[in-house]
Every structure is written in structure tokens, then in C-alpha cells.
N, C-alpha and C. Protein backbone atom coordinates (compact mmCIF):
# COMPACT_ATOMS: atom_id res chain seq x y z
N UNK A 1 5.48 64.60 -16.42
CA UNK A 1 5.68 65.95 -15.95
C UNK A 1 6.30 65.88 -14.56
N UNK A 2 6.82 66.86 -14.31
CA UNK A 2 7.61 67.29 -13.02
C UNK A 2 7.57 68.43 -12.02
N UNK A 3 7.96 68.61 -11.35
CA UNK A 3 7.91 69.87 -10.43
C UNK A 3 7.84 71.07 -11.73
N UNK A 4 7.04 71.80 -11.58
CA UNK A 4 7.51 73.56 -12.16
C UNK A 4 8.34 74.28 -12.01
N UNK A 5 8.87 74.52 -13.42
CA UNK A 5 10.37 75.02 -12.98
C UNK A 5 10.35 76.27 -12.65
N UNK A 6 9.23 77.19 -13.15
CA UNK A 6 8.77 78.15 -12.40
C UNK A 6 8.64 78.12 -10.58
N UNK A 7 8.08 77.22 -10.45
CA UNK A 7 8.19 77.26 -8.17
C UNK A 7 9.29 76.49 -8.53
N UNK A 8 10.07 75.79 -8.99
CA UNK A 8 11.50 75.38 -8.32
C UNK A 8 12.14 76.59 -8.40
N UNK A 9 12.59 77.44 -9.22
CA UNK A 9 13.40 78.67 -9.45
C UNK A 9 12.98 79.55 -8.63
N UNK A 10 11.56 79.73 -7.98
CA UNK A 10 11.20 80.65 -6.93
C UNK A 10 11.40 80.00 -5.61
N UNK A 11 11.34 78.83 -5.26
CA UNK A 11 11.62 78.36 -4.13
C UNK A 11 13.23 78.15 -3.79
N UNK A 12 13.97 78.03 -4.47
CA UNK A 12 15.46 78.34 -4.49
C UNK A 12 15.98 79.41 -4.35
N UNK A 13 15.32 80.54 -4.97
CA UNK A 13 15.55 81.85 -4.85
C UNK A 13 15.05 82.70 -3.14
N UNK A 14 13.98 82.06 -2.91
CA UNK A 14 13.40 81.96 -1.87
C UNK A 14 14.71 82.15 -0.36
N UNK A 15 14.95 80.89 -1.01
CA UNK A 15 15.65 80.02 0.68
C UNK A 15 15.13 79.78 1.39
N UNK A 16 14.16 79.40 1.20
CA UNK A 16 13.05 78.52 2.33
C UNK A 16 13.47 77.04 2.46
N UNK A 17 14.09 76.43 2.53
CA UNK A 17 14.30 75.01 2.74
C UNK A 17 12.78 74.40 2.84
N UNK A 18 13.08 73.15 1.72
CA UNK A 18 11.84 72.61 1.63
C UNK A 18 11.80 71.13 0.90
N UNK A 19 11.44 70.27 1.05
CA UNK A 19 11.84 68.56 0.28
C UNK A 19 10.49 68.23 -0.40
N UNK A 20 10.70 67.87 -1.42
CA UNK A 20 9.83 67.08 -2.58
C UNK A 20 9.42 65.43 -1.82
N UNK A 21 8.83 65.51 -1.65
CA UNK A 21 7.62 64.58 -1.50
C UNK A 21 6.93 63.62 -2.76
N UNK A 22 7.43 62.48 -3.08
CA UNK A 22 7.09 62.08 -4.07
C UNK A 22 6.16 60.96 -3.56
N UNK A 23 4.54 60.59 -4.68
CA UNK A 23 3.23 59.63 -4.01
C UNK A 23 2.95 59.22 -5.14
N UNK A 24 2.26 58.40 -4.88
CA UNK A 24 1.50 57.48 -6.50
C UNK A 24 0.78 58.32 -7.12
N UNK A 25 0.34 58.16 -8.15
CA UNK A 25 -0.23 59.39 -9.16
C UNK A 25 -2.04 59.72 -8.26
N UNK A 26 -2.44 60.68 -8.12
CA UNK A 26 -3.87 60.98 -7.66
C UNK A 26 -4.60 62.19 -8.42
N UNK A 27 -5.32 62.08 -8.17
CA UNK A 27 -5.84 63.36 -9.07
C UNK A 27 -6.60 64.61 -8.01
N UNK A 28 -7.29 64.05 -6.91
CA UNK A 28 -7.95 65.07 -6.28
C UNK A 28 -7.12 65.14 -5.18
N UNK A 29 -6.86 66.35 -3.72
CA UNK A 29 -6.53 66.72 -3.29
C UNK A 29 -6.21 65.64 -1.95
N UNK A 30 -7.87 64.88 -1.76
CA UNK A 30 -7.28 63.84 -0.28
C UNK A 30 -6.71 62.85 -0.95
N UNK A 31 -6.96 62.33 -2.36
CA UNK A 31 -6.27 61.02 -2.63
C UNK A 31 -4.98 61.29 -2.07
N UNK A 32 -4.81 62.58 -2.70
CA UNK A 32 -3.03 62.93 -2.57
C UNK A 32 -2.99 62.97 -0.93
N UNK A 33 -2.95 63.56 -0.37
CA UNK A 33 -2.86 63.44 1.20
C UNK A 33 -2.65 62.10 1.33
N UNK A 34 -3.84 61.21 0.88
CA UNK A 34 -3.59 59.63 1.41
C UNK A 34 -2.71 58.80 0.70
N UNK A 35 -2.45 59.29 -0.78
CA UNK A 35 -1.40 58.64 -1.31
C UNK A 35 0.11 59.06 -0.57
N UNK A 36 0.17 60.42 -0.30
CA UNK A 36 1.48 60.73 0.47
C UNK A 36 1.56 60.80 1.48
N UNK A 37 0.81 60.08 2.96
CA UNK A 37 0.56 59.91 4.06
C UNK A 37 0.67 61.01 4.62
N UNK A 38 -0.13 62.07 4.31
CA UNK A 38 0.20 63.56 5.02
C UNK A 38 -1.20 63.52 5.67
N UNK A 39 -1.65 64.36 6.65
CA UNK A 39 -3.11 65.10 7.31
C UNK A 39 -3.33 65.78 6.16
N UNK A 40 -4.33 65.15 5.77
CA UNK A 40 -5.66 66.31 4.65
C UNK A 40 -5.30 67.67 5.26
N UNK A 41 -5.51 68.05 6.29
CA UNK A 41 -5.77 69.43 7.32
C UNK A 41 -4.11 70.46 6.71
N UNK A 42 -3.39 69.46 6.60
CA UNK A 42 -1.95 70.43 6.15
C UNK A 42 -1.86 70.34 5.07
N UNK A 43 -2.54 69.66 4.13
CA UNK A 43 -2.36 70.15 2.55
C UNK A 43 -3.05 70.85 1.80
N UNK A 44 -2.55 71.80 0.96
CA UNK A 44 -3.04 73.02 0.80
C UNK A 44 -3.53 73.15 -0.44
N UNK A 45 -4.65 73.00 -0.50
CA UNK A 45 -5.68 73.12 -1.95
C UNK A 45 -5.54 74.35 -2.75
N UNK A 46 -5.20 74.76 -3.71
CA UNK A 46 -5.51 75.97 -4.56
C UNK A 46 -6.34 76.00 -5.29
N UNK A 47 -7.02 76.20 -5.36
CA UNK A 47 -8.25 76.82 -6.08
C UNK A 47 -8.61 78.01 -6.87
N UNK A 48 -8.40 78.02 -8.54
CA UNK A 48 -8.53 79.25 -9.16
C UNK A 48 -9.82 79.87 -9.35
N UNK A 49 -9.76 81.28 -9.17
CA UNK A 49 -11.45 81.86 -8.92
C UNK A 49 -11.16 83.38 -9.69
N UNK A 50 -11.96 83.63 -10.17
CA UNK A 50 -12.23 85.20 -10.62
C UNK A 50 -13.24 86.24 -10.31
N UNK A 51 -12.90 87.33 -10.56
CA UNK A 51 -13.15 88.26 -10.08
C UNK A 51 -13.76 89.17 -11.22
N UNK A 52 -13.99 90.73 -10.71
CA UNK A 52 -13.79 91.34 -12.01
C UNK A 52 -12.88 92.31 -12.07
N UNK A 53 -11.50 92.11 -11.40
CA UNK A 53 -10.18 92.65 -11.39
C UNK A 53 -9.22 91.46 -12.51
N UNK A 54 -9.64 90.06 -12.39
CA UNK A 54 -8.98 89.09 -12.71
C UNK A 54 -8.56 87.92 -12.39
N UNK A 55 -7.96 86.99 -12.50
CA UNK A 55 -7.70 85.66 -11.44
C UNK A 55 -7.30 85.79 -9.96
N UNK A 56 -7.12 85.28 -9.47
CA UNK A 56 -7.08 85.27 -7.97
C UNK A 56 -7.28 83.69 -7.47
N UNK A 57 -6.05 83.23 -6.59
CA UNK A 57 -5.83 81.70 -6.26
C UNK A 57 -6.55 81.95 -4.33
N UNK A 58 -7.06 80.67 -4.06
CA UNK A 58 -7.44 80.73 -2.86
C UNK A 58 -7.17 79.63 -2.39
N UNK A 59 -6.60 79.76 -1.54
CA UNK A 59 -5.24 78.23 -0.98
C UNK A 59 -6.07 78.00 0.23
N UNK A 60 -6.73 76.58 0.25
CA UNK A 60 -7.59 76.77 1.79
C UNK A 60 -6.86 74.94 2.00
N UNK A 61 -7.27 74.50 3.51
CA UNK A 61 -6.85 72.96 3.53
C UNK A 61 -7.81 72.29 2.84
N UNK A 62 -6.78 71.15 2.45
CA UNK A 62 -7.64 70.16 1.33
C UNK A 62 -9.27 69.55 1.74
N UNK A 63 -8.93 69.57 3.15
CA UNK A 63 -10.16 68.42 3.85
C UNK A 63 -11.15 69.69 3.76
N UNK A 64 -11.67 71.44 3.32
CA UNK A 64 -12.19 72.00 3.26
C UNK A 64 -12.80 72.05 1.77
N UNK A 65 -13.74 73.05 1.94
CA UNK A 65 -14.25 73.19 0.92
C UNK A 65 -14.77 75.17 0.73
N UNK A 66 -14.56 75.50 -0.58
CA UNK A 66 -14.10 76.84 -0.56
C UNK A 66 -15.65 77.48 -0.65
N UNK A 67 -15.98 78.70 0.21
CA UNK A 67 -17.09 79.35 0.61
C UNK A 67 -17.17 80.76 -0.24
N UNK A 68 -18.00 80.69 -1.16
CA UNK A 68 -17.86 81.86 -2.34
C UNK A 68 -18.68 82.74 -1.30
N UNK A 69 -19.47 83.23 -0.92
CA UNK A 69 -20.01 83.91 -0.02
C UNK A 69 -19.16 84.85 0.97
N UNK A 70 -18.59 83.58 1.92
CA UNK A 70 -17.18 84.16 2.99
C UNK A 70 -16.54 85.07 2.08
N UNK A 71 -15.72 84.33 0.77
CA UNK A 71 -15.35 85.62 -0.34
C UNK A 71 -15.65 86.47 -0.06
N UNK A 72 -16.91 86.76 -0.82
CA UNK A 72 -18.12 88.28 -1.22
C UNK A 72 -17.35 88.93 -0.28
N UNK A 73 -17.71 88.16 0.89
CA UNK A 73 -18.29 88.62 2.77
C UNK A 73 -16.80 89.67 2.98
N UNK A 74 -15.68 88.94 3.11
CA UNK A 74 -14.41 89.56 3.18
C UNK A 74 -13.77 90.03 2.50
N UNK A 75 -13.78 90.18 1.06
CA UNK A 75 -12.96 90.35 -0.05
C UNK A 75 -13.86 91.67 -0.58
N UNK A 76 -14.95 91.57 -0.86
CA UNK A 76 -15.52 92.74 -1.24
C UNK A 76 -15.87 92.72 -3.03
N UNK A 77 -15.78 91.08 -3.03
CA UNK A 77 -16.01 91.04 -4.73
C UNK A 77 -17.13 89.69 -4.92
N UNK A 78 -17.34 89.78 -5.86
CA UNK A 78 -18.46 88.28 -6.28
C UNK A 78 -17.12 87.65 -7.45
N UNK A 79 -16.65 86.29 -6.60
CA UNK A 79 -15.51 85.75 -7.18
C UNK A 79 -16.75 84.51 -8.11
N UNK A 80 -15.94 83.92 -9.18
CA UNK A 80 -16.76 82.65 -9.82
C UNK A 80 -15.59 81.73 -9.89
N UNK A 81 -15.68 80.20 -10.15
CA UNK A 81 -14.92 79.32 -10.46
C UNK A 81 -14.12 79.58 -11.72
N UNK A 82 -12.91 79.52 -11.60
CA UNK A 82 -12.44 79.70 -13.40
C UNK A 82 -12.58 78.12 -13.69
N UNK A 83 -12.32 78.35 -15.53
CA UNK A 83 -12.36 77.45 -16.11
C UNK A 83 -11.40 76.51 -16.18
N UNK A 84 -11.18 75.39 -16.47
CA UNK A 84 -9.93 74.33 -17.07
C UNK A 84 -9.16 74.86 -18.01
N UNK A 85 -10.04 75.79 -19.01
CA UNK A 85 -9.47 75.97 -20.42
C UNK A 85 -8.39 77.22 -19.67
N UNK A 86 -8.57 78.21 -18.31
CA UNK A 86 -8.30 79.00 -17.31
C UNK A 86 -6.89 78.76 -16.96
N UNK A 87 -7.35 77.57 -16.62
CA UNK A 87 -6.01 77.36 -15.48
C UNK A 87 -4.80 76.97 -16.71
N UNK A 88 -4.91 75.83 -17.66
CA UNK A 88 -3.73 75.57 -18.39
C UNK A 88 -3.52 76.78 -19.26
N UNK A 89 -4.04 77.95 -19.34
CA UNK A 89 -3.68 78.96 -19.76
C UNK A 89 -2.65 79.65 -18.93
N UNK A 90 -3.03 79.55 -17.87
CA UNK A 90 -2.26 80.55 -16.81
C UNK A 90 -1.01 79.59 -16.13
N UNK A 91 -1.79 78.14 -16.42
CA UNK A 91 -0.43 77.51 -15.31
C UNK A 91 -0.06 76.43 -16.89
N UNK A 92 0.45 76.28 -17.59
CA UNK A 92 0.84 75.79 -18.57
C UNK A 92 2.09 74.91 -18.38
N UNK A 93 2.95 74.80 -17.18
CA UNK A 93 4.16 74.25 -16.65
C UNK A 93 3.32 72.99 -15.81
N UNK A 94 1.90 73.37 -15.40
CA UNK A 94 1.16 72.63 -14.44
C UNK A 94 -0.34 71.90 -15.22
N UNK A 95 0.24 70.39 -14.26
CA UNK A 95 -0.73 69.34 -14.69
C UNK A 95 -2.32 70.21 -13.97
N UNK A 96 -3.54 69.93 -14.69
CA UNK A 96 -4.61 70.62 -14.11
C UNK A 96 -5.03 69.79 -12.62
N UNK A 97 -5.42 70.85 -11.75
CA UNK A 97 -5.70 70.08 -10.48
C UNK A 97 -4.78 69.87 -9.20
N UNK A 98 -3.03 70.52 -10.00
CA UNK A 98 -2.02 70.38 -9.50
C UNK A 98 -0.92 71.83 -9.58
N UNK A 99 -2.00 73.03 -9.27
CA UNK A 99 -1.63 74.08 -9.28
C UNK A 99 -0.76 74.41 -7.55
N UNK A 100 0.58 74.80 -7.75
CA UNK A 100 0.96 75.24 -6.63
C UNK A 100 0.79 76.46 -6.10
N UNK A 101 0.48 76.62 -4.88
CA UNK A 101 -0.41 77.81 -3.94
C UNK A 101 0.28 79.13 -4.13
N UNK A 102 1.48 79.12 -4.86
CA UNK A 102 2.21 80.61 -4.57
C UNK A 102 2.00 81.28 -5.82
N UNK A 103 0.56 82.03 -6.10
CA UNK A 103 0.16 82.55 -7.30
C UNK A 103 1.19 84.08 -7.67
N UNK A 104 1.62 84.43 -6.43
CA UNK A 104 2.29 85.89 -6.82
C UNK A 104 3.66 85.57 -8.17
N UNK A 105 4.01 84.31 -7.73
CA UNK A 105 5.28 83.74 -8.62
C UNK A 105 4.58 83.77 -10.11
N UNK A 106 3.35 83.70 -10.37
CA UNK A 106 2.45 83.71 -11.56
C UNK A 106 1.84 84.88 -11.81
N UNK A 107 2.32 86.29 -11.46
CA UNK A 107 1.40 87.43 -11.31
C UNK A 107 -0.11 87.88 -10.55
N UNK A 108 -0.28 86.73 -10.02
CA UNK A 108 -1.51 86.58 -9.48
C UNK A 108 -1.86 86.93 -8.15
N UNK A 109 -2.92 87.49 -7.31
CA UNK A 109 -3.08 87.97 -6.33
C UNK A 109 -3.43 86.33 -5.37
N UNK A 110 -3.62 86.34 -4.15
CA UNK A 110 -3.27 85.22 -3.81
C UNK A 110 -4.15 85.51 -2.33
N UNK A 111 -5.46 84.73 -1.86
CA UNK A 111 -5.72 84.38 -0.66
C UNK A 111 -5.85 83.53 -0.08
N UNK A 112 -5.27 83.59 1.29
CA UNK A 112 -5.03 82.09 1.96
C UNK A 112 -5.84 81.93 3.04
N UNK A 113 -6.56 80.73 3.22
CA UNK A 113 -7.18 80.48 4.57
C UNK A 113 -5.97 80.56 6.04
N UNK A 114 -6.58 80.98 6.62
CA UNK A 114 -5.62 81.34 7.75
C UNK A 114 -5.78 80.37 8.41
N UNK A 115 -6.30 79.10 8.54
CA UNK A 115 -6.14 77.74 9.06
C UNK A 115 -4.67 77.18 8.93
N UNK A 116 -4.16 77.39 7.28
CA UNK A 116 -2.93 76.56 6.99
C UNK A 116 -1.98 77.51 7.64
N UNK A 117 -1.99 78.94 7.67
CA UNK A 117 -1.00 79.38 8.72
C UNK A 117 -0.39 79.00 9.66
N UNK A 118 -1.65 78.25 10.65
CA UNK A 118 -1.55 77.94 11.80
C UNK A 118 -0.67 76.36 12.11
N UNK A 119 -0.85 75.93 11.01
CA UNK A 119 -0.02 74.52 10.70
C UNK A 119 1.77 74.60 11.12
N UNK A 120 2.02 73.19 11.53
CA UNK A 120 3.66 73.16 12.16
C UNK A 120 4.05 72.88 10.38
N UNK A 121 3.17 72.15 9.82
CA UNK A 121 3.96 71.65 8.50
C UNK A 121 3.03 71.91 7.45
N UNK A 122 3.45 71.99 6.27
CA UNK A 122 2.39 72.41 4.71
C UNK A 122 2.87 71.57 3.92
N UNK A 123 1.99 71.25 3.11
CA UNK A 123 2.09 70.43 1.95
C UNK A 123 1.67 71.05 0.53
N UNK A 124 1.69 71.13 -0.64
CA UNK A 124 1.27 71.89 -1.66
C UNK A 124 2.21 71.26 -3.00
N UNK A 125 0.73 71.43 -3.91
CA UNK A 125 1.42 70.66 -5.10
C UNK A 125 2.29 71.20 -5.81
N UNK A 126 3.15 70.43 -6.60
CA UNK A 126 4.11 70.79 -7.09
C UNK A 126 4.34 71.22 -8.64
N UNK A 127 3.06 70.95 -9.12
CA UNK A 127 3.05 70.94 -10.32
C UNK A 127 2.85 70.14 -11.39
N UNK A 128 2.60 68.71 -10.77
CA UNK A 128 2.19 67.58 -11.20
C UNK A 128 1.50 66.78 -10.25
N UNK A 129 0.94 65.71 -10.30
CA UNK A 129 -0.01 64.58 -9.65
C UNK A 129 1.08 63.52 -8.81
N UNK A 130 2.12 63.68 -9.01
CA UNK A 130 3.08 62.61 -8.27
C UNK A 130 4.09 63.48 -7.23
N UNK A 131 3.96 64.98 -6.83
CA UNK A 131 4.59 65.24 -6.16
C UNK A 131 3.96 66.29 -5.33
N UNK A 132 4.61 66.80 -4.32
CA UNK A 132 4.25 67.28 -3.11
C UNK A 132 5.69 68.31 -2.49
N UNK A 133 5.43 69.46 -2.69
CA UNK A 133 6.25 70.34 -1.46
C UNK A 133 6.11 70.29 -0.23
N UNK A 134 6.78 70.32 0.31
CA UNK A 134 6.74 70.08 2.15
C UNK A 134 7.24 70.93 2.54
N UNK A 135 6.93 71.78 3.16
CA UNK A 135 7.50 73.27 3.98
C UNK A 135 7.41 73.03 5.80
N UNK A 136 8.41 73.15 6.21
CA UNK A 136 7.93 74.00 7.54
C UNK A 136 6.88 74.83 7.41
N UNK A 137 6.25 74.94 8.82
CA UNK A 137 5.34 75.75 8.44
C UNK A 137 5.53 77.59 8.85
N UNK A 138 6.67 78.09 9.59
CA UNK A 138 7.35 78.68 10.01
C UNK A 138 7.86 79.43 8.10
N UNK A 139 8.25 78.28 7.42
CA UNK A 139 8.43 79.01 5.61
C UNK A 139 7.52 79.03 4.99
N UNK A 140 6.47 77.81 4.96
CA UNK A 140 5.11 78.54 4.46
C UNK A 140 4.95 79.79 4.88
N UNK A 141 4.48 80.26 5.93
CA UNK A 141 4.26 81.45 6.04
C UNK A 141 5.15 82.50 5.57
N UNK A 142 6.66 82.50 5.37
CA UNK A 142 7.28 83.27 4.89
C UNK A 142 6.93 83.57 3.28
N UNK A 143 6.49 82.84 3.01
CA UNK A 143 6.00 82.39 1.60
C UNK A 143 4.72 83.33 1.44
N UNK A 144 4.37 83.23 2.36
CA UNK A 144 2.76 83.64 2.14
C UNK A 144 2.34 85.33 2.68
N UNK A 145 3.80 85.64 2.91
CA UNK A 145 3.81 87.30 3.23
C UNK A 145 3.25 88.04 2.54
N UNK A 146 2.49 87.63 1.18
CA UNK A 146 2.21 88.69 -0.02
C UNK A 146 0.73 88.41 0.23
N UNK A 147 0.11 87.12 0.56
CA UNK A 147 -1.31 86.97 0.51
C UNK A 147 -2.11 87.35 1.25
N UNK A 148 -3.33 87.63 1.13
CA UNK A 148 -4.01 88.42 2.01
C UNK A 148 -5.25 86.90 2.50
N UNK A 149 -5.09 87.37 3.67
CA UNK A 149 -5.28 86.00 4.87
C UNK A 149 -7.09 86.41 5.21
N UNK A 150 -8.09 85.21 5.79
CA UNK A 150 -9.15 85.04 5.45
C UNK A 150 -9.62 83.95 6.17
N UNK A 151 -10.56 83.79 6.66
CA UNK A 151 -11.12 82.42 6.97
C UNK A 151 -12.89 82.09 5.80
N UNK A 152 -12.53 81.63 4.32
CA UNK A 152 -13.67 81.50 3.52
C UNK A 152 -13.75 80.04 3.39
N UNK A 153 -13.18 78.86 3.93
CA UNK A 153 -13.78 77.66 3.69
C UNK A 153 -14.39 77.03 4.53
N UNK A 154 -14.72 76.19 4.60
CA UNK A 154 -15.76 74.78 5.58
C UNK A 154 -14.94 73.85 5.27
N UNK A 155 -15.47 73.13 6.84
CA UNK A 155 -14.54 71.65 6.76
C UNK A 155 -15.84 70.43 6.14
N UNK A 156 -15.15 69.89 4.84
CA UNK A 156 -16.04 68.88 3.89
C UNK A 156 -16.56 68.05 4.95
């Protein structure tokens, strides 16, 4: 598998300038950081969660860990973990575990820890286990104009 041709066709359309990052195969979020020599702190975990409106992605840094509570606290909903059977439903272009953060491109509502905002550079998967988007972080954020911003994770 390869980048999603779904975020390649939105990131082109975009014009965000941005380079593929290719790492040895990993499966969880710091391998990848350490397989692609990036800071855990700039790579951007997505995480699918529901609601009782519907899915909803929550993009926090990898080296965190996501705070269902903070949710409740700010969002105004009791979110739960979706399922596996969830995600290759919804992301079907995407290896599981290797969902890329820009859920609006997927119909999906989309919250971001406002930590990765603050980042010079972003990292975020591509759609498979061997690759990596790299954004300025100046286009991340252009990217992330639709999501509604939050501080719900802890640092692991």
C-alpha cells in the first residue's frame, strides 16, 4: 500500500507544499517517529472516536495520550473509542493505525490538540506504515482551518 489517493488529491489541490517521508515499516505511532527520525512531539496521532452525532478524528502529538474526559470537558459530548471493523470502513484507502489527520477530506468533523499547532514542522501518516507527510507547520495549520482546536491529551 501507498500514500491515499484520497490526501494525495487533497493535498495537491490544497497547495500546501509538502514531501513524503519514507521509514521502515512500524505499526504504532513512536516506532514511526523513531523509524523516521522525527520528534514524537511533531507527529501527529489520529485517533478515531465517536460520538452520538457520529465519527469524529482527534489529532493530538504522538508522545501523548488522548483524554476522553478533557473531550466531555470541552466538546460537550461523551466520545468512545471506535472500532477497527470502524476505521477500515471509513478509511478503506488506509492501512489501520495509519489514518491521516485531515478527516474533513473524509466527511468527518475533526479535533486537534492545539500543541501540534504550535509546532515549526508536522508529521502525519500517510496512509500506510512506511510513509510520513511532512508539512511546514505554517501549512499544517492551513490545513487545519476547519478543525476545532482543544487541549484533551497528556504527555505518555
Amino acid at each position: 500500500m501507498s500514500m491515499s489517493m484520497i490526501l494525495r488529491c487533497y493535498l495537491e489541490d490544497s497547495g500546501q507544499p509538502y514531501e513524503l517521508m519514507h521509514h521502515s515499516r512500524s505499526l504504532t505511532s513512536m516506532e514511526t517517529a523513531e523509524a523516521a527520525h522525527v520528534p514524537g512531539h511533531r507527529l501527529a496521532k489520529t485517533v478515531l472516536v465517536a460520538d452520538d452525532d457520529g465519527y469524529v478524528l482527534a489529532v493530538i502529538p504522538s508522545t501523548h495520550r488522548l483524554l476522553f474526559g478533557a473531550l466531555r470537558e470541552q466538546f460537550g459530548h461523551r466520545f468512545d473509542l471506535a472500532t477497527e471493523r470502524d476505521i477500515v470502513a471509513l478509511f478503506h484507502e488506509c492501512e489501520v493505525g495509519a489514518i491521516p489527520p485531515f478527516g474533513h477530506v473524509y466527511g468527518l468533523r475533526v479535533l486537534v490538540d492545539e500543541r501540534l499547532l504550535d509546532e515549526d514542522d508536522v508529521y502525519c501518516e500517510s496512509g500506510d506504515h512506511t510513509e510520513l507527510v511532512h508539512l511546514a507547520g505554517r501549512n499544517f495549520r492551513a490545513l487545519m482551518l476547519q478543525a476545532e482546536q482543544g487541549r484533551f491529551s497528556a504527555h505518555v
